[in-house]
Protein backbone atom coordinates (compact mmCIF):
# COMPACT_ATOMS: atom_id res chain seq x y z
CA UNK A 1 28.28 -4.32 19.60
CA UNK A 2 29.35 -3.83 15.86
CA UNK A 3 27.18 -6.73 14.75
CA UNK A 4 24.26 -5.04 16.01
CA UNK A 5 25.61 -1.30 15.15
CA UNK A 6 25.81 -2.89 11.56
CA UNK A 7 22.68 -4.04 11.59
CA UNK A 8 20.89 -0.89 12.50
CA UNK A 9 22.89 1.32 10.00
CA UNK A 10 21.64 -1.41 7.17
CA UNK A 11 17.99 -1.31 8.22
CA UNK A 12 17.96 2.43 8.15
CA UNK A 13 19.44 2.82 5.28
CA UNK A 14 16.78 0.09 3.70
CA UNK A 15 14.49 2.84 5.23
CA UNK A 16 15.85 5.77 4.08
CA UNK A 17 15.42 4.38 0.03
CA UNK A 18 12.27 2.79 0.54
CA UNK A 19 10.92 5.85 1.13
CA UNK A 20 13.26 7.91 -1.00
CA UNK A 21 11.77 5.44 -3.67
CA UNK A 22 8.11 4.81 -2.37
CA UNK A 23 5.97 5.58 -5.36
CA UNK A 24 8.98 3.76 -7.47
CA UNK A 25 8.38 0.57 -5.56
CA UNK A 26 4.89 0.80 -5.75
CA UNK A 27 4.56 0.82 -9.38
CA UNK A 28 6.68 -1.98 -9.17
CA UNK A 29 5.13 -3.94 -7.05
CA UNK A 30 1.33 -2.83 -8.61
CA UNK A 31 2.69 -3.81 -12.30
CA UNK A 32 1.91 -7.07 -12.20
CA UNK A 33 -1.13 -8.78 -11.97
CA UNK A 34 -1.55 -10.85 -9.04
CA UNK A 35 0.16 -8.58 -6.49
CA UNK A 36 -2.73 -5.89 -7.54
CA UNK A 37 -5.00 -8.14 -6.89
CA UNK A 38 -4.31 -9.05 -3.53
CA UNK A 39 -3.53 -5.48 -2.45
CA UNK A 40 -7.45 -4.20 -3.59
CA UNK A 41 -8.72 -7.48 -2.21
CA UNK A 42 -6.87 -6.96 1.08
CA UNK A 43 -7.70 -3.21 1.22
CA UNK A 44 -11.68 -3.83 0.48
CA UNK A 45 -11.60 -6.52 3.10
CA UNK A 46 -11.14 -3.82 5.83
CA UNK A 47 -14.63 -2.80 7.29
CA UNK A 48 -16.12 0.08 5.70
CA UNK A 49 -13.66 1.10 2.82
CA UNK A 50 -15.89 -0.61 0.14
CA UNK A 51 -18.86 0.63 1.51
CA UNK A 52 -17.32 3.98 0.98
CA UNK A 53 -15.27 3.57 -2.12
CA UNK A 54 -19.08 2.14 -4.07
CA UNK A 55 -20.85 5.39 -2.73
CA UNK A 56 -17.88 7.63 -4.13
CA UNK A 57 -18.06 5.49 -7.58
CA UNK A 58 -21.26 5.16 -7.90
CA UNK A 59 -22.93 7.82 -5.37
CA UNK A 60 -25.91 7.70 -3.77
CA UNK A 61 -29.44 7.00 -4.42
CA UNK A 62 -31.09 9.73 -5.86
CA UNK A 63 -34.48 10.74 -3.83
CA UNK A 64 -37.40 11.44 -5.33
């Protein structure tokens, strides 16, 4: 019973600063390189985000 009381105050607590510190960790996380790259290439993998993220960059085709 205390193993597992133990183990639910640690995991909240991990909670409680990970999102105390969210935009902390991010940068963090986001500084280097690699990691960046897998996040955008994970995030445009999901169906219709870089379909929407091109026309918001680039917009759409004028008509004539």
């Amino acid at each position: 019973m205390s193993r597992m009381l133990t183990s639910i105050l640690m995991i909240g607590s991990i909670g409680y600063f990970g999102f105390r510190y969210r935009y902390r960790l991010i940068n963090v996380l986001l500084g280097t390189g690699w990691m960046r790259r897998l996040a955008v290439g994970s995030i445009m993998s999901f169906p219709g985000v870089k379909q929407k993220m091109m026309q918001s960059v680039f917009g759409r085709p004028s008509e004539w």
